[in-house]
N, C-alpha and C. Protein backbone atom coordinates (compact mmCIF):
# COMPACT_ATOMS: atom_id res chain seq x y z
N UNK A 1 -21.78 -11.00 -11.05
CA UNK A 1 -21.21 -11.37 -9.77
C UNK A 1 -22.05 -10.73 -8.66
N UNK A 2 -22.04 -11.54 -7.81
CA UNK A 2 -22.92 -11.18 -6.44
C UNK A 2 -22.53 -9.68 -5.55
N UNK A 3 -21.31 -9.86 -5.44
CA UNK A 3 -20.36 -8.86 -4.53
C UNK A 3 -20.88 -7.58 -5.81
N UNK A 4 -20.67 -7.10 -7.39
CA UNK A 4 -21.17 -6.16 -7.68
C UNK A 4 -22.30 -5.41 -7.34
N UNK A 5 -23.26 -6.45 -6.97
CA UNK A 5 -24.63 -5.67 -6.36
C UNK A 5 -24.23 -4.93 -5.04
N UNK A 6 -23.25 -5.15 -4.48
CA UNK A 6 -22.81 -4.11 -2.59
C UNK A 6 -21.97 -3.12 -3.29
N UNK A 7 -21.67 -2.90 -4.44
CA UNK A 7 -21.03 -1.82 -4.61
C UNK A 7 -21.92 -0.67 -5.41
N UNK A 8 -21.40 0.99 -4.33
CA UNK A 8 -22.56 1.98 -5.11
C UNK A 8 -21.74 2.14 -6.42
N UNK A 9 -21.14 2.79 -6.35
CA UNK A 9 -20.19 2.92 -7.27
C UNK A 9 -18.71 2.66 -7.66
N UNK A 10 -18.04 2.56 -8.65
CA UNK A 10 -16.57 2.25 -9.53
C UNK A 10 -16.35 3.44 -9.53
N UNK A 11 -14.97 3.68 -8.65
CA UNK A 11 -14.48 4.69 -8.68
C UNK A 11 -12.94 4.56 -9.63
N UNK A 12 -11.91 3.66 -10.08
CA UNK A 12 -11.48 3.21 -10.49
C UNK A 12 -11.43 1.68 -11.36
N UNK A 13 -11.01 1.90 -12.65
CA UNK A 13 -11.78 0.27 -13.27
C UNK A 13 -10.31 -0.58 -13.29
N UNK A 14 -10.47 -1.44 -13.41
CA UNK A 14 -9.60 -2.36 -13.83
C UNK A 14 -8.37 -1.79 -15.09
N UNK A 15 -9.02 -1.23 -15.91
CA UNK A 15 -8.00 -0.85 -17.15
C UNK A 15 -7.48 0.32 -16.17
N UNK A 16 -7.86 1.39 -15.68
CA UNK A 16 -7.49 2.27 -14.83
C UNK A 16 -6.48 1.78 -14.26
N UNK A 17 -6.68 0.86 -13.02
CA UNK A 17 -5.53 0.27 -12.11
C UNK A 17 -4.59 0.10 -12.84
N UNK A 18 -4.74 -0.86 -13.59
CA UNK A 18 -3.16 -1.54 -14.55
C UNK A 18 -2.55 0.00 -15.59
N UNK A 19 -3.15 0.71 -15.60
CA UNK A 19 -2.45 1.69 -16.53
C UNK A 19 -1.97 2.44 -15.35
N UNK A 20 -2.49 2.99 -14.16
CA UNK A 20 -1.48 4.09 -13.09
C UNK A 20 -0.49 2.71 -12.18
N UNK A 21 -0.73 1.51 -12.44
CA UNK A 21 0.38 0.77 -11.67
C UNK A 21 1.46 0.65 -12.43
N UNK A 22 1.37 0.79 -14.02
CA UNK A 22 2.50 0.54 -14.92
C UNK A 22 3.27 1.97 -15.29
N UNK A 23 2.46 3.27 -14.87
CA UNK A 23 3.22 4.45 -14.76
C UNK A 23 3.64 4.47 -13.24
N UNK A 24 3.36 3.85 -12.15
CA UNK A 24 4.09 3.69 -11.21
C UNK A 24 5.53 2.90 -10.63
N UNK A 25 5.30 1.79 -11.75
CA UNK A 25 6.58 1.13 -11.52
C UNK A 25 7.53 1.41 -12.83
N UNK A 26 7.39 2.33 -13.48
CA UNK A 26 7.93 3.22 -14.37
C UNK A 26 8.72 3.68 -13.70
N UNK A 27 8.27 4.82 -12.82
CA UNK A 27 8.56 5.94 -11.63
C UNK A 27 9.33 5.33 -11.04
N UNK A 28 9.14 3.87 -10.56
CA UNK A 28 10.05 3.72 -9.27
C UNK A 28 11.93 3.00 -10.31
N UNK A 29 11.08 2.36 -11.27
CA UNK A 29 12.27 1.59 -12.28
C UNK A 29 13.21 3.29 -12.52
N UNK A 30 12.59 3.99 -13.06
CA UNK A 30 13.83 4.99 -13.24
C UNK A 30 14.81 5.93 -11.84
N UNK A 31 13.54 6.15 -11.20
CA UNK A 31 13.94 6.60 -9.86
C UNK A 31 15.19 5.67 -9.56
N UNK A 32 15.41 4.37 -8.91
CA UNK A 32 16.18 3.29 -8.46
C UNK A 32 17.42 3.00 -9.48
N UNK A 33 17.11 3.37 -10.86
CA UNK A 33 18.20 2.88 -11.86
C UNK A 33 19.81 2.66 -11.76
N UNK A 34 20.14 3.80 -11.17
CA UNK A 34 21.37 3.85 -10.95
C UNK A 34 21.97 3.33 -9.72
N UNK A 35 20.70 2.71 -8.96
CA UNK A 35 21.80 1.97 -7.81
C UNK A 35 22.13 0.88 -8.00
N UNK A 36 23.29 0.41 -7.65
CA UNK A 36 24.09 -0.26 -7.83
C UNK A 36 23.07 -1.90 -7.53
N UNK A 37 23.77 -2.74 -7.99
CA UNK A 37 22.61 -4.00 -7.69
C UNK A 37 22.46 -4.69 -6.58
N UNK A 38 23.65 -4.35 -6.00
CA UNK A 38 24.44 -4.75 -4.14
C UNK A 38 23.30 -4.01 -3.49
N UNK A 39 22.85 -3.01 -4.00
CA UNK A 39 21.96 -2.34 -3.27
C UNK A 39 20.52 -2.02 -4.00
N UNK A 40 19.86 -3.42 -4.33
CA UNK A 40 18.85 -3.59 -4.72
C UNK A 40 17.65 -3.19 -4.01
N UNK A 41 16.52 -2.15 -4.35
CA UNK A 41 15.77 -2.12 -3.17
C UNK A 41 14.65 -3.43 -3.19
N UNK A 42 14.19 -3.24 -1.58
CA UNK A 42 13.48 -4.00 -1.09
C UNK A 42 12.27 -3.73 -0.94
N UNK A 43 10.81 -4.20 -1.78
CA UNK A 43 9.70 -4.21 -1.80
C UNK A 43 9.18 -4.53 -0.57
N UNK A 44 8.44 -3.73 0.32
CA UNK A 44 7.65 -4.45 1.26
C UNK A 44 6.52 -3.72 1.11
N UNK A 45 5.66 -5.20 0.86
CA UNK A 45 3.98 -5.12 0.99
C UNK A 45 3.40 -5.44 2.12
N UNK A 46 2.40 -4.59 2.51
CA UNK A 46 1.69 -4.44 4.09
C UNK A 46 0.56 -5.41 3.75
N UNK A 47 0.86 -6.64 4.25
CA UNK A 47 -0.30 -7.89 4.17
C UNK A 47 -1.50 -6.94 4.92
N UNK A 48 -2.25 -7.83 4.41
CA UNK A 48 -2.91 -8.39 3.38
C UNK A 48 -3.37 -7.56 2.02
N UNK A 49 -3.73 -6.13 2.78
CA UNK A 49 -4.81 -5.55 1.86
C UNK A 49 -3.45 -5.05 0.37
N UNK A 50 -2.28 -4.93 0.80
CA UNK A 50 -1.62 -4.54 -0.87
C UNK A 50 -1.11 -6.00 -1.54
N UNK A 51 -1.33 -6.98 -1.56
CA UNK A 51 -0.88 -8.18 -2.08
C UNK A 51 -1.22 -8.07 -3.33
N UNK A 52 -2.15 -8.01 -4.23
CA UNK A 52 -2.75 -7.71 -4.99
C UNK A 52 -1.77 -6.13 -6.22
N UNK A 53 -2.16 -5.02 -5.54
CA UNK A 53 -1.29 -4.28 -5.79
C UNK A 53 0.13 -4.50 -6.06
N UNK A 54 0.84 -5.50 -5.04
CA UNK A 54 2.26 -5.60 -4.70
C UNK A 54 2.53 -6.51 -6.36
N UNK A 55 1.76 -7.66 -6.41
CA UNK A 55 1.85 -8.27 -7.10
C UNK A 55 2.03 -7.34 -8.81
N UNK A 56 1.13 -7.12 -9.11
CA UNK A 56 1.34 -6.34 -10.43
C UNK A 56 2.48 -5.29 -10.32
N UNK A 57 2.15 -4.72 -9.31
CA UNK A 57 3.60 -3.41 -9.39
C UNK A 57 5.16 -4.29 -9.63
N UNK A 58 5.20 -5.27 -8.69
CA UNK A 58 6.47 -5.83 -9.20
C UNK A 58 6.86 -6.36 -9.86
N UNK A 59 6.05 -7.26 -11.08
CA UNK A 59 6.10 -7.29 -12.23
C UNK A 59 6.64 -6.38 -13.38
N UNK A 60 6.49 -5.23 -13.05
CA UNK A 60 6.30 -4.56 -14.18
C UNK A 60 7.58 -3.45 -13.84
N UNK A 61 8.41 -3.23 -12.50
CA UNK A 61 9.46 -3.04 -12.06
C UNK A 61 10.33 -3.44 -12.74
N UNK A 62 11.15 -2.69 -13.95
CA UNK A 62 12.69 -3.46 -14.67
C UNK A 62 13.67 -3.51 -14.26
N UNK A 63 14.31 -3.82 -12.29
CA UNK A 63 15.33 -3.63 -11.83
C UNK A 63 15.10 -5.16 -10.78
N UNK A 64 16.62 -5.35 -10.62
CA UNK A 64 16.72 -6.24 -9.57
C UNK A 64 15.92 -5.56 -8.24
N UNK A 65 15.05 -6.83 -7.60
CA UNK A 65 14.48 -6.02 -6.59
C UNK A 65 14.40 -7.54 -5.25
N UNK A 66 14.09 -6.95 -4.25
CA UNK A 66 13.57 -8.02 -3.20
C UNK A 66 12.10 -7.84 -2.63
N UNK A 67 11.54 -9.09 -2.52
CA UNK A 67 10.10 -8.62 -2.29
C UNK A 67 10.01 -9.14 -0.46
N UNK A 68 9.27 -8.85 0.27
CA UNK A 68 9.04 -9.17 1.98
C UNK A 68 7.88 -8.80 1.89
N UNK A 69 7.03 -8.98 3.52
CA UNK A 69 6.08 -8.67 3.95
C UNK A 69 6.08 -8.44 4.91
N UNK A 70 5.30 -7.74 5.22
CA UNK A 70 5.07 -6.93 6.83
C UNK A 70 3.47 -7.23 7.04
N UNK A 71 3.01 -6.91 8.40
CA UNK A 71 1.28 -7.18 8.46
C UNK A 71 1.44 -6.15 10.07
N UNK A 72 0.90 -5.28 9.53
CA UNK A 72 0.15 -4.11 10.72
C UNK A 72 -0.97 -4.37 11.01
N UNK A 73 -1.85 -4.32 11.85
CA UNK A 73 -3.96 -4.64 12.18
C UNK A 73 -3.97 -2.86 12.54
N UNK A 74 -4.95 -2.88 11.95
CA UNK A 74 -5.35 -1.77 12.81
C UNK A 74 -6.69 -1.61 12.64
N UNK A 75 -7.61 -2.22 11.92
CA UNK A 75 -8.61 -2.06 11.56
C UNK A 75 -9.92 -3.31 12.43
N UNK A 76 -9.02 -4.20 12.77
CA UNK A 76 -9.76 -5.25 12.43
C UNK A 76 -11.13 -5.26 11.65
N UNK A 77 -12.29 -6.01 11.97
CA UNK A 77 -13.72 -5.83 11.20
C UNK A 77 -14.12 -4.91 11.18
N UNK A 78 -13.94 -3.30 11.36
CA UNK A 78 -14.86 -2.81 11.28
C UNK A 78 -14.61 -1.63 10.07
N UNK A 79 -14.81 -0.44 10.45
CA UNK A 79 -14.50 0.83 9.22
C UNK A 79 -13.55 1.55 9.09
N UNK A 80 -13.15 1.78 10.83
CA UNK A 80 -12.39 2.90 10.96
C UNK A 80 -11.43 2.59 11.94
N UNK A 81 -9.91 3.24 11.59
CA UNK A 81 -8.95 2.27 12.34
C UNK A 81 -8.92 2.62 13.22
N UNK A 82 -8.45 1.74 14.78
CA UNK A 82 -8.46 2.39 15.99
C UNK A 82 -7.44 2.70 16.75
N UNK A 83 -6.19 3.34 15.64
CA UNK A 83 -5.62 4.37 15.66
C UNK A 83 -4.57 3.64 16.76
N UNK A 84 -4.11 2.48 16.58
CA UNK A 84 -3.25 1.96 17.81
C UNK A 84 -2.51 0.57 16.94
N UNK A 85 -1.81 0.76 15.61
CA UNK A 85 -1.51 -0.50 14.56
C UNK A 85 -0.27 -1.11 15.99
N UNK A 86 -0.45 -2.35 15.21
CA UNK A 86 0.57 -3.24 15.68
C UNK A 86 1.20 -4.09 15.14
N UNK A 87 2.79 -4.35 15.12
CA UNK A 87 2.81 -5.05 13.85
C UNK A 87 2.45 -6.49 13.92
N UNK A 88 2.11 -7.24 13.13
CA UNK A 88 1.77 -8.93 13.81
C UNK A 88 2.41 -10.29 13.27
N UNK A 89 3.11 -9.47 11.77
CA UNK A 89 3.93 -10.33 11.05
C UNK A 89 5.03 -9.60 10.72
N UNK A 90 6.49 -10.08 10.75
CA UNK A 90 7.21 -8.78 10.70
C UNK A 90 8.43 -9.84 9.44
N UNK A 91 9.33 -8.67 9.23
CA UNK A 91 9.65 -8.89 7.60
C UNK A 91 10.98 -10.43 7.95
N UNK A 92 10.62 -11.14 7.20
CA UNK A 92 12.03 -12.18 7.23
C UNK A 92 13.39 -11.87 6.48
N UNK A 93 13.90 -11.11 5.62
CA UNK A 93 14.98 -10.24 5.50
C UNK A 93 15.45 -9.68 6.42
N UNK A 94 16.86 -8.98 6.00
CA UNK A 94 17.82 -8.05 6.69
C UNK A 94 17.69 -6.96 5.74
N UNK A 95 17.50 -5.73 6.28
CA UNK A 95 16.96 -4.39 5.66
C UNK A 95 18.34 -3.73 5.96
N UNK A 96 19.18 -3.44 7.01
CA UNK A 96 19.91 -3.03 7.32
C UNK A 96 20.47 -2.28 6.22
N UNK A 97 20.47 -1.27 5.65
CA UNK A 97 21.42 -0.44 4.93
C UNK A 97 20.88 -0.22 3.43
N UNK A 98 19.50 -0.55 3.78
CA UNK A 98 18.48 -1.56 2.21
C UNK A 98 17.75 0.38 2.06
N UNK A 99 17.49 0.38 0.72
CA UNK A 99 16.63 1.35 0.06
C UNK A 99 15.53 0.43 0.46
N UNK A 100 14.44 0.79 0.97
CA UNK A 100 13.32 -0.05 1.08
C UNK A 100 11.73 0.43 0.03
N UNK A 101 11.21 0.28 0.13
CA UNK A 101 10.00 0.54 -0.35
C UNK A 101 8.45 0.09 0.37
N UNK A 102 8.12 0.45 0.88
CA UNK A 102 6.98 0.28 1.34
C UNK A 102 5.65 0.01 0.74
N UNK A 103 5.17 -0.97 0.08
CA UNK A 103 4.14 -0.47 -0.57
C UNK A 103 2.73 -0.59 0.01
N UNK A 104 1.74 0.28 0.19
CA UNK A 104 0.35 -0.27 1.13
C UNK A 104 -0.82 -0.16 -0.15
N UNK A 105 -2.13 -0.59 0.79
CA UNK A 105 -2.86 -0.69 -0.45
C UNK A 105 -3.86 0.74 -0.40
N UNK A 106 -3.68 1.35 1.01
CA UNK A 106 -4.07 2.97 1.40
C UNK A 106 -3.83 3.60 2.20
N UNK A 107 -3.27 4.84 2.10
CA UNK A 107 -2.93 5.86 3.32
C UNK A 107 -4.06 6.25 3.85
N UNK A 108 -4.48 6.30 5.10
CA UNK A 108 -5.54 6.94 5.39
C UNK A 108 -5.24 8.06 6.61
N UNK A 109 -5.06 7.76 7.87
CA UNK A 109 -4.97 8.42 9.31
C UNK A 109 -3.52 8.58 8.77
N UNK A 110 -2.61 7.79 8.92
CA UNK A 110 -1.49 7.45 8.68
C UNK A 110 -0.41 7.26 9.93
N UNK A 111 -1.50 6.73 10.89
CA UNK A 111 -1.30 6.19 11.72
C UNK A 111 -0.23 4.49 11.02
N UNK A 112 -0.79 3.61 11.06
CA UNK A 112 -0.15 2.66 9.96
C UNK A 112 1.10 2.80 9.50
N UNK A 113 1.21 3.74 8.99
CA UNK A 113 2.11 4.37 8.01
C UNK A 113 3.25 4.66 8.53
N UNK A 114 2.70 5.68 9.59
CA UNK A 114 3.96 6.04 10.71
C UNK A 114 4.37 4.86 11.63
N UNK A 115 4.05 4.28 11.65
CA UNK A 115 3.84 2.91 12.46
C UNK A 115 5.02 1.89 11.67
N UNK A 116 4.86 1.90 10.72
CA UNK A 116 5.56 0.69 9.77
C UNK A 116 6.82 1.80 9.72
N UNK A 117 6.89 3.16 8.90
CA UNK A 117 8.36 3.54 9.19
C UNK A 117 9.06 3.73 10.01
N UNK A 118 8.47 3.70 11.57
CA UNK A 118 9.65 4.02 12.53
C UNK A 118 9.88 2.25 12.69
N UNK A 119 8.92 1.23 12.36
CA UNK A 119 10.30 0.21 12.77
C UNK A 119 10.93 -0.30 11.60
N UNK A 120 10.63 0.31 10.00
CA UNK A 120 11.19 -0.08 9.23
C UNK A 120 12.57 0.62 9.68
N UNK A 121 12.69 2.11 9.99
CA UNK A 121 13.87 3.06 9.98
C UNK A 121 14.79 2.19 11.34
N UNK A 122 14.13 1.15 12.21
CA UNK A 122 14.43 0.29 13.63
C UNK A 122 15.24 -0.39 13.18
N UNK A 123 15.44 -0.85 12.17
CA UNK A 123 16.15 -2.12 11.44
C UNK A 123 16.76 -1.80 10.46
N UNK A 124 17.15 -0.42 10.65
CA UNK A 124 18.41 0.32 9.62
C UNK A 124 18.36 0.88 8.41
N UNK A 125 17.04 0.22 7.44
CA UNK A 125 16.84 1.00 6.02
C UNK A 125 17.56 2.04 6.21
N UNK A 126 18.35 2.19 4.98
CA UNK A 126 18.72 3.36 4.64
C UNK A 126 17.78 4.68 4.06
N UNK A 127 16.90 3.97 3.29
CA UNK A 127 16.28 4.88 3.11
C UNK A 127 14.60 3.93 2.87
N UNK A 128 13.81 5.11 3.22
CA UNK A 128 12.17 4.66 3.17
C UNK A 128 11.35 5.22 2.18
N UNK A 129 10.49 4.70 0.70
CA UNK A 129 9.72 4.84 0.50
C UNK A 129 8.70 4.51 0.30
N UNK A 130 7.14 5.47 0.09
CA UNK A 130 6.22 4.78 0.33
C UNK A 130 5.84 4.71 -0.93
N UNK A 131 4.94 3.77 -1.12
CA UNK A 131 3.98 3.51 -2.98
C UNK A 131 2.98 3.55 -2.35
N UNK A 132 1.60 3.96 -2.43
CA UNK A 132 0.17 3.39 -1.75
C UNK A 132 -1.04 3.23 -3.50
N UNK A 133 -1.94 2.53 -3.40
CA UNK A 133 -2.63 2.95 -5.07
C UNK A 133 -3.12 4.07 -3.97
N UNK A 134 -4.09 4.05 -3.14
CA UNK A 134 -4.73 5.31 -2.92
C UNK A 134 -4.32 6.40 -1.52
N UNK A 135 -4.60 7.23 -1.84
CA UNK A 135 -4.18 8.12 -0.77
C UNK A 135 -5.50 8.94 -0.15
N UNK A 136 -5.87 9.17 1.16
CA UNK A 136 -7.20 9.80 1.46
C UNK A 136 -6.52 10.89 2.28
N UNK A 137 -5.86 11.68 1.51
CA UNK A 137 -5.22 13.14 2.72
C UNK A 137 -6.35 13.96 3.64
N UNK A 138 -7.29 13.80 3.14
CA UNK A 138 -9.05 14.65 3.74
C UNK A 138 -9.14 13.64 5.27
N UNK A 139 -8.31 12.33 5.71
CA UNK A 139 -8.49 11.94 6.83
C UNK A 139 -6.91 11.51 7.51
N UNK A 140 -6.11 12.65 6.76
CA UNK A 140 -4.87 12.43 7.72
C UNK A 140 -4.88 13.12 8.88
N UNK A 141 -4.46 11.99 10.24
CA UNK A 141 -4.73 12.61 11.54
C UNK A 141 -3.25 12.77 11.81
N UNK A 142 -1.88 11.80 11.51
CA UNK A 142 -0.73 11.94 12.03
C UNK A 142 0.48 11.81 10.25
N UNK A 143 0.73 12.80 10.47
CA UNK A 143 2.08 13.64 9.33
C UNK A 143 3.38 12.30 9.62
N UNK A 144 4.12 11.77 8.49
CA UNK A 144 5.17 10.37 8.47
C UNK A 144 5.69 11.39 7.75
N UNK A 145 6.86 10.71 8.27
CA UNK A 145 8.46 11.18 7.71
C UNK A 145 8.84 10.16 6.86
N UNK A 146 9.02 10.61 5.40
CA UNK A 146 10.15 9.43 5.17
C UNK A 146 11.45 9.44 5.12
N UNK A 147 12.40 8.39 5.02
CA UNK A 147 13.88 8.24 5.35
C UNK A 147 14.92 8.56 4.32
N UNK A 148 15.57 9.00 4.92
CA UNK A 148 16.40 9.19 3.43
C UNK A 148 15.97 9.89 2.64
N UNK A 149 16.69 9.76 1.14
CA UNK A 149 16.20 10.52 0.19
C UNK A 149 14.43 9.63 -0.17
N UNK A 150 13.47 9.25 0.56
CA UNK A 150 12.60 8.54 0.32
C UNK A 150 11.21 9.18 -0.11
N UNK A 151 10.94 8.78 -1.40
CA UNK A 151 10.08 9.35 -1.91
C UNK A 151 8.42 8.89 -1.74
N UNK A 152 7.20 9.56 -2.19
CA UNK A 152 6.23 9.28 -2.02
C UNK A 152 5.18 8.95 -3.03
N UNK A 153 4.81 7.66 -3.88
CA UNK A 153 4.49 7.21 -4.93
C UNK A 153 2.90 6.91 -4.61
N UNK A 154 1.96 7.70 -5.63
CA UNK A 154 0.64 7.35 -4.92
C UNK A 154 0.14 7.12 -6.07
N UNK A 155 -0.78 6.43 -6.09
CA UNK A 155 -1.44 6.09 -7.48
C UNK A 155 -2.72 6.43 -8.09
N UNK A 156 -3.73 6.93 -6.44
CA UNK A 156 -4.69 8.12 -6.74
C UNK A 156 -5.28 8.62 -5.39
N UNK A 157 -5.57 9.58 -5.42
CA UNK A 157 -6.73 10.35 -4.71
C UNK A 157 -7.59 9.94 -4.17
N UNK A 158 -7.97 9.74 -3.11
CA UNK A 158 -9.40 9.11 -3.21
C UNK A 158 -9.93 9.80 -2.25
N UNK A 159 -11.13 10.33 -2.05
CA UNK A 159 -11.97 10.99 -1.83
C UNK A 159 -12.35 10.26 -0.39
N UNK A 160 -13.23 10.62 0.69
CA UNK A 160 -13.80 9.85 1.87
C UNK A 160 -14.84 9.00 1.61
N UNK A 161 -14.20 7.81 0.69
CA UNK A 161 -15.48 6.83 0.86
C UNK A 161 -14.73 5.48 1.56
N UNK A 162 -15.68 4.91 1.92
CA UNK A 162 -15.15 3.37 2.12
C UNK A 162 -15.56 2.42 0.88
N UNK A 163 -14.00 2.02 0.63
CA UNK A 163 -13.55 1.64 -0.72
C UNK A 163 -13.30 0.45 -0.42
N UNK A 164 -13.50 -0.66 -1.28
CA UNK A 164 -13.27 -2.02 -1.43
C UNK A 164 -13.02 -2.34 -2.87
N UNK A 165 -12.13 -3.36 -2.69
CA UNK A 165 -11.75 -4.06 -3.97
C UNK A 165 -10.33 -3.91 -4.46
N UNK A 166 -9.96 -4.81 -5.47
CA UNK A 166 -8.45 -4.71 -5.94
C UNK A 166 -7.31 -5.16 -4.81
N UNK A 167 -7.94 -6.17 -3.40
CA UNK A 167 -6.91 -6.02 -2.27
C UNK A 167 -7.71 -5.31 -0.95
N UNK A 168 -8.33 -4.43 -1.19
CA UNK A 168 -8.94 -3.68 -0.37
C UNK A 168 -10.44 -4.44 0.33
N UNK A 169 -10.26 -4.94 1.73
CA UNK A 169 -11.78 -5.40 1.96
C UNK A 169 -12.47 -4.65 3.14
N UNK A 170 -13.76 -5.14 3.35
CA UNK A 170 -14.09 -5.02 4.50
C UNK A 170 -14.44 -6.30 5.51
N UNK A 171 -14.03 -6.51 6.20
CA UNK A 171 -14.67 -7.26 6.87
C UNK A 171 -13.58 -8.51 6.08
N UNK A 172 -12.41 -8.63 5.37
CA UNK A 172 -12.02 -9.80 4.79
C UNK A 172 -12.76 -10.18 3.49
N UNK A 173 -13.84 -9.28 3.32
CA UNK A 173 -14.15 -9.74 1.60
C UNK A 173 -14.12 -8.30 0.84
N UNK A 174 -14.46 -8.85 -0.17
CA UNK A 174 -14.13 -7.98 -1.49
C UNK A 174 -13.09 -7.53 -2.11
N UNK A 175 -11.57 -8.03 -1.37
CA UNK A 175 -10.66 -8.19 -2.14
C UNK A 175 -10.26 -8.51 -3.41
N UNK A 176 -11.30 -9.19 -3.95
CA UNK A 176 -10.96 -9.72 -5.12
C UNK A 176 -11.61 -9.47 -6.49
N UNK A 177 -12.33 -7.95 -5.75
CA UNK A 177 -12.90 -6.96 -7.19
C UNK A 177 -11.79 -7.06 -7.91
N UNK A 178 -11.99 -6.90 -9.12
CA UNK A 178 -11.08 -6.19 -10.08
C UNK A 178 -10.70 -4.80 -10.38
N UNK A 179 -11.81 -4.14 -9.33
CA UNK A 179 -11.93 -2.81 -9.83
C UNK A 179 -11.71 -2.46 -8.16
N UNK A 180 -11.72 -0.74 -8.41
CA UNK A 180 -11.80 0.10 -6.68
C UNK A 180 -13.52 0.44 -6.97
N UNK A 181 -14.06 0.52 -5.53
CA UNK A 181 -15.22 0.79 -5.66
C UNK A 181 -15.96 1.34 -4.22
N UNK A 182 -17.10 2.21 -3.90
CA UNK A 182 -17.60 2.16 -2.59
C UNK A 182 -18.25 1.45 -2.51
N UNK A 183 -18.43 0.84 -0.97
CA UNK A 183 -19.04 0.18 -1.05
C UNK A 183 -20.31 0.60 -0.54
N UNK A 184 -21.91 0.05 -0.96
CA UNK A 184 -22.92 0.48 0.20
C UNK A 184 -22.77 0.51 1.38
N UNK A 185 -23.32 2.00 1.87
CA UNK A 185 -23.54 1.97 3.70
C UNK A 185 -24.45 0.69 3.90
N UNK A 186 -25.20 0.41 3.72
CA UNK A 186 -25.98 -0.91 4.29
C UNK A 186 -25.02 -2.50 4.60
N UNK A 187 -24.33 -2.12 3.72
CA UNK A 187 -23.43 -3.21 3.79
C UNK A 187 -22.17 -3.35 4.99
N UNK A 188 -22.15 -2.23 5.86
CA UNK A 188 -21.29 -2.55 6.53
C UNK A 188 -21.80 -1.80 7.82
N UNK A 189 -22.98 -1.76 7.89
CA UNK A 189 -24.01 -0.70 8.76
C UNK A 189 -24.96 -1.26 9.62
């Protein structure tokens, strides 16, 4: 494939992903077990870049659940977000009183992040958690609260690279690696 040649390296493979997404929706299936089904939580995936993610994780979830979408920008084309998200698609459900779930496809500033829970917490969730596959704490600029008893589900580490694939693009491509990967500086330079 063409798109393999822009990537330096696989930082996560494909068998990787599907094995920490199926100990993730493990985590969340037992976590959630005992609530009642009236109070099913509600999946929300942050279009575009966790669709991908969203998709397998809820599969593999063994509880009644609801799935939505949300769409924050903050990035547009370029590398680095400019720290001012907005939301641009907002969820078609009633959350009101809902265990929610948040799922993104990366924490980074956490600008975003904080961004999506104060208007998820706007529209009543009872409680907020987040799922992300990756987390980059080495570039958190703003600290999120979550709601409720709302927990924080991450699926890995990732170090300061600019990462594409699995959902994750730049520029609108490379979403559709199979794998996580950096991508070359030339490529977006």
């Amino acid at each position: 494939m063409a798109l393999d040649n822009h990537i330096e390296s696989i930082l996560w493979t494909e068998e990787q992903i599907s094995q920490r997404v199926s100990e993730l929706a493990s985590q969340i299936t037992e976590d959630f077990k005992s609530a009642p089904s009236s109070s099913a939580p509600v999946i929300v995936g942050v279009a575009t870049g966790a669709f991908l993610f969203l998709a397998d994780l809820v599969r593999k979830i063994n509880l009644p659940i609801t799935v939505d979408f949300v769409r924050a920008e903050s990035y547009g084309s370029g590398t680095e977000s400019n720290g001012a998200p907005r939301i641009s698609f907002d969820l078609k459900n009633d959350i009101q009183g809902k265990h929610v779930i948040l799922v993104e496809d990366i924490v980074d500033t956490g600008n975003t992040l904080s961004c999506l829970i104060a208007h998820l917490k706007s529209k009543g969730a009872s409680s907020i958690s987040v799922c992300t596959l990756l987390d980059k704490p080495a570039r958190r600029k703003v600290n999120f609260e979550l709601v409720g008893k709302g927990k924080f589900y991450r699926g890995f580490e990732c170090q300061d690279y600019f990462v594409v694939g699995y959902g994750l693009d730049f520029a609108e491509l490379y979403r559709n690696l199979p794998y996580v990967g950096v991508l070359k500086p030339e490529m977006y330079q």
